[in-house]
C-alpha atoms as a PDB file:
ATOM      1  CA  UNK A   1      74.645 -12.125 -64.722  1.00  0.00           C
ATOM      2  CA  UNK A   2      71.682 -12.378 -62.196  1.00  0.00           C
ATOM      3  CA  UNK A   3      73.656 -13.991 -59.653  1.00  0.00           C
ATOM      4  CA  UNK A   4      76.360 -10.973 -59.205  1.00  0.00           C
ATOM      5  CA  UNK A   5      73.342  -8.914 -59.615  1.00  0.00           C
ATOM      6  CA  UNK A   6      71.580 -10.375 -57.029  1.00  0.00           C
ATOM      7  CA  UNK A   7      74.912  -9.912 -54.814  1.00  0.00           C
ATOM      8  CA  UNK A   8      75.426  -6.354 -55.730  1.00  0.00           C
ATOM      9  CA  UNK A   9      71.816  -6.110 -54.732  1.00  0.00           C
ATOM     10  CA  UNK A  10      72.578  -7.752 -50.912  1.00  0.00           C
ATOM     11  CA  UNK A  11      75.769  -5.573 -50.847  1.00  0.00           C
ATOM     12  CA  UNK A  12      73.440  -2.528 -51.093  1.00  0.00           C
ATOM     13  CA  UNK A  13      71.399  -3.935 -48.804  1.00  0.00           C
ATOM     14  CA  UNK A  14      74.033  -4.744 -46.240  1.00  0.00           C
ATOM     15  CA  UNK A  15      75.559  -1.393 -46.530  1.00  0.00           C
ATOM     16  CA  UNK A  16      71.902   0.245 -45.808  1.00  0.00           C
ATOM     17  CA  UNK A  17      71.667  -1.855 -42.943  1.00  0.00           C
ATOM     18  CA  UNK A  18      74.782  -1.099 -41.494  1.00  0.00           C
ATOM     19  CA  UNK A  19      74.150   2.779 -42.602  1.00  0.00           C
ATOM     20  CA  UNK A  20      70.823   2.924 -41.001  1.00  0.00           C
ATOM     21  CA  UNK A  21      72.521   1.538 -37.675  1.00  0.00           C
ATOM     22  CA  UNK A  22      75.029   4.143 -37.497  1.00  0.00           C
ATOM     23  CA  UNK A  23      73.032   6.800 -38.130  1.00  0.00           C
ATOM     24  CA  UNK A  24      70.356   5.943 -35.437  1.00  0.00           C
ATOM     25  CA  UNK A  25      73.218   5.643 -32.884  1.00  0.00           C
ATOM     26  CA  UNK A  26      74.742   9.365 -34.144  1.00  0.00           C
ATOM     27  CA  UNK A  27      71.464  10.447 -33.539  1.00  0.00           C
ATOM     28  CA  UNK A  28      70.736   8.433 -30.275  1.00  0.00           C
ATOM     29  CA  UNK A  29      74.150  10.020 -28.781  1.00  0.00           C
ATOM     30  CA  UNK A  30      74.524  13.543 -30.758  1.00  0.00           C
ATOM     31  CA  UNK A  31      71.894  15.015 -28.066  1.00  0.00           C
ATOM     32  CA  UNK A  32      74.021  14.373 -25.347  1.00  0.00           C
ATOM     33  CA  UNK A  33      76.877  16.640 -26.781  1.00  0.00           C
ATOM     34  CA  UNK A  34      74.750  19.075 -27.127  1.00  0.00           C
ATOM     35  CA  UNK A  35      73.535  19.269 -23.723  1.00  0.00           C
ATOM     36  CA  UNK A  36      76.709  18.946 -22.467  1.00  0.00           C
ATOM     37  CA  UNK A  37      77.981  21.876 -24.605  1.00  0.00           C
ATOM     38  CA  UNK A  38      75.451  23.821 -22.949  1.00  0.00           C
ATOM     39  CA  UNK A  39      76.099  22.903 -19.418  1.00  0.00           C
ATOM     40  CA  UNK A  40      79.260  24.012 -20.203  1.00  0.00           C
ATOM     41  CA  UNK A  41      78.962  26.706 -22.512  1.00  0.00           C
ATOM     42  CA  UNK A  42      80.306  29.798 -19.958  1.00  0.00           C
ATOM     43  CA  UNK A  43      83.184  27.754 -18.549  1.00  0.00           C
ATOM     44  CA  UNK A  44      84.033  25.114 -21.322  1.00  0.00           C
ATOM     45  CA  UNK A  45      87.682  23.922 -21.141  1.00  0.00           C
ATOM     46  CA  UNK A  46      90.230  23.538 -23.780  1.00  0.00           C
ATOM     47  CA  UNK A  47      90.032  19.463 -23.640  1.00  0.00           C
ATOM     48  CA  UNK A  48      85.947  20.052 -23.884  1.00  0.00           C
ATOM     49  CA  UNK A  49      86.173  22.551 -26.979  1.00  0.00           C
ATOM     50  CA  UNK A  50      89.183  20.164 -28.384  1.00  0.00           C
ATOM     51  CA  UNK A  51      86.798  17.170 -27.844  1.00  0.00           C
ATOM     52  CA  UNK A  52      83.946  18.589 -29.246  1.00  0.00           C
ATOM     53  CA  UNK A  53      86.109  19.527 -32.658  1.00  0.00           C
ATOM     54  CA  UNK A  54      87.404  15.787 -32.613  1.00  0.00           C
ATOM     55  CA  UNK A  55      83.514  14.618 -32.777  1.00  0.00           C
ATOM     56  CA  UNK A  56      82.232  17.489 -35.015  1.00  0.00           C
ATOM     57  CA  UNK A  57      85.281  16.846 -37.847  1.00  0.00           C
ATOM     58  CA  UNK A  58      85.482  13.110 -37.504  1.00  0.00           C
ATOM     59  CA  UNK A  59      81.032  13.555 -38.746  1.00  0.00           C
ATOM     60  CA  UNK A  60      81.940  15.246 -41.537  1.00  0.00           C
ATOM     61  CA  UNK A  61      84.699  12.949 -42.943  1.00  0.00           C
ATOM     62  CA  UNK A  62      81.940  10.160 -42.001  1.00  0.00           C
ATOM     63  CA  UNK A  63      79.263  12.087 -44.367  1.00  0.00           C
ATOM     64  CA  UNK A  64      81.936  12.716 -46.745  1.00  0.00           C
ATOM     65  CA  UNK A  65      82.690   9.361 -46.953  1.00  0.00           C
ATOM     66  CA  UNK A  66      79.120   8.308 -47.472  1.00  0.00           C
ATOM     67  CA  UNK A  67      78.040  11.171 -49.839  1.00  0.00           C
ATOM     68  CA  UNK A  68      81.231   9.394 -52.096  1.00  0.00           C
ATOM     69  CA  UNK A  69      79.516   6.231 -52.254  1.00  0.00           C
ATOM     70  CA  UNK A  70      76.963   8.209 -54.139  1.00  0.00           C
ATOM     71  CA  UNK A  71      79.449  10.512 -56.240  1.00  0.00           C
ATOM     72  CA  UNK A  72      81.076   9.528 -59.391  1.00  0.00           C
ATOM     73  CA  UNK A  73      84.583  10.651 -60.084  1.00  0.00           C
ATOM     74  CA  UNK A  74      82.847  13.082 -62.618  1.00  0.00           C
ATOM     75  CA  UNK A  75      81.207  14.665 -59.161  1.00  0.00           C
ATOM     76  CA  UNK A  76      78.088  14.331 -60.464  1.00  0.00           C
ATOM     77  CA  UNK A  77      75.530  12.596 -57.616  1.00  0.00           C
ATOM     78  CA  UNK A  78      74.220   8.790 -58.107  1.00  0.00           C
ATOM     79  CA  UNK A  79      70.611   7.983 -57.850  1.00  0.00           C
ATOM     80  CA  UNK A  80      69.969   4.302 -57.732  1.00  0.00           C
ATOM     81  CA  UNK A  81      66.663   3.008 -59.634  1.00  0.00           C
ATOM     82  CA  UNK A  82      65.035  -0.099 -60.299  1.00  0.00           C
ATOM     83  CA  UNK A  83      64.920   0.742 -64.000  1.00  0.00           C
ATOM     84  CA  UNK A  84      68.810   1.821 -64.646  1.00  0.00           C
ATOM     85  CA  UNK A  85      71.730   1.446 -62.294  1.00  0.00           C
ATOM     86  CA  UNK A  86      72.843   4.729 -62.053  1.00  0.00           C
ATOM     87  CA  UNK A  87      71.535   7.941 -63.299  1.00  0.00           C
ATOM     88  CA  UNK A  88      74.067  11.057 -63.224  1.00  0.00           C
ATOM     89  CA  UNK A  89      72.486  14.386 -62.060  1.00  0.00           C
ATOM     90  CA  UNK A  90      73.754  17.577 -64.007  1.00  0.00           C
END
């Protein structure tokens, strides 16, 4: 029991890590669309716009995907605790 504890524990950790990466480069690079959206926010063209959609929608199914690792099928939200593994939220 404490050893696949102790790997669920590094799996958490791993995924964090990994998280934590990804979300310092969306933030690293996010400022650039933005500054490029308004450099060309009188004349943008359709492949711009189209582009910007692609990047804007493929976020959200990112943070949808993360949000599910903390969502039960229930819908209710996850918070992780030292005490008890998992703790529903009404």
């Amino acid at each position: 029991m404490a050893l696949m504890m102790k790997k669920l524990a590094d799996n958490f950790t791993t995924f964090f890590d990994k998280l934590t990466e990804i979300l310092d480069q969306i933030g690293r690079t996010l400022p650039r669309y933005k500054e490029i959206r308004d450099l060309a926010a009188k004349d943008m063209s359709v492949q711009l716009r189209s582009s910007l959609i692609d990047l804007y929608t493929d976020l959200f199914e990112f943070f949808t995907s993360v949000a599910c690792v903390f969502t039960q099928k229930s819908g209710s939200m996850l918070i992780l605790s030292h005490s008890q593994p998992t703790l529903d939220l009404y």
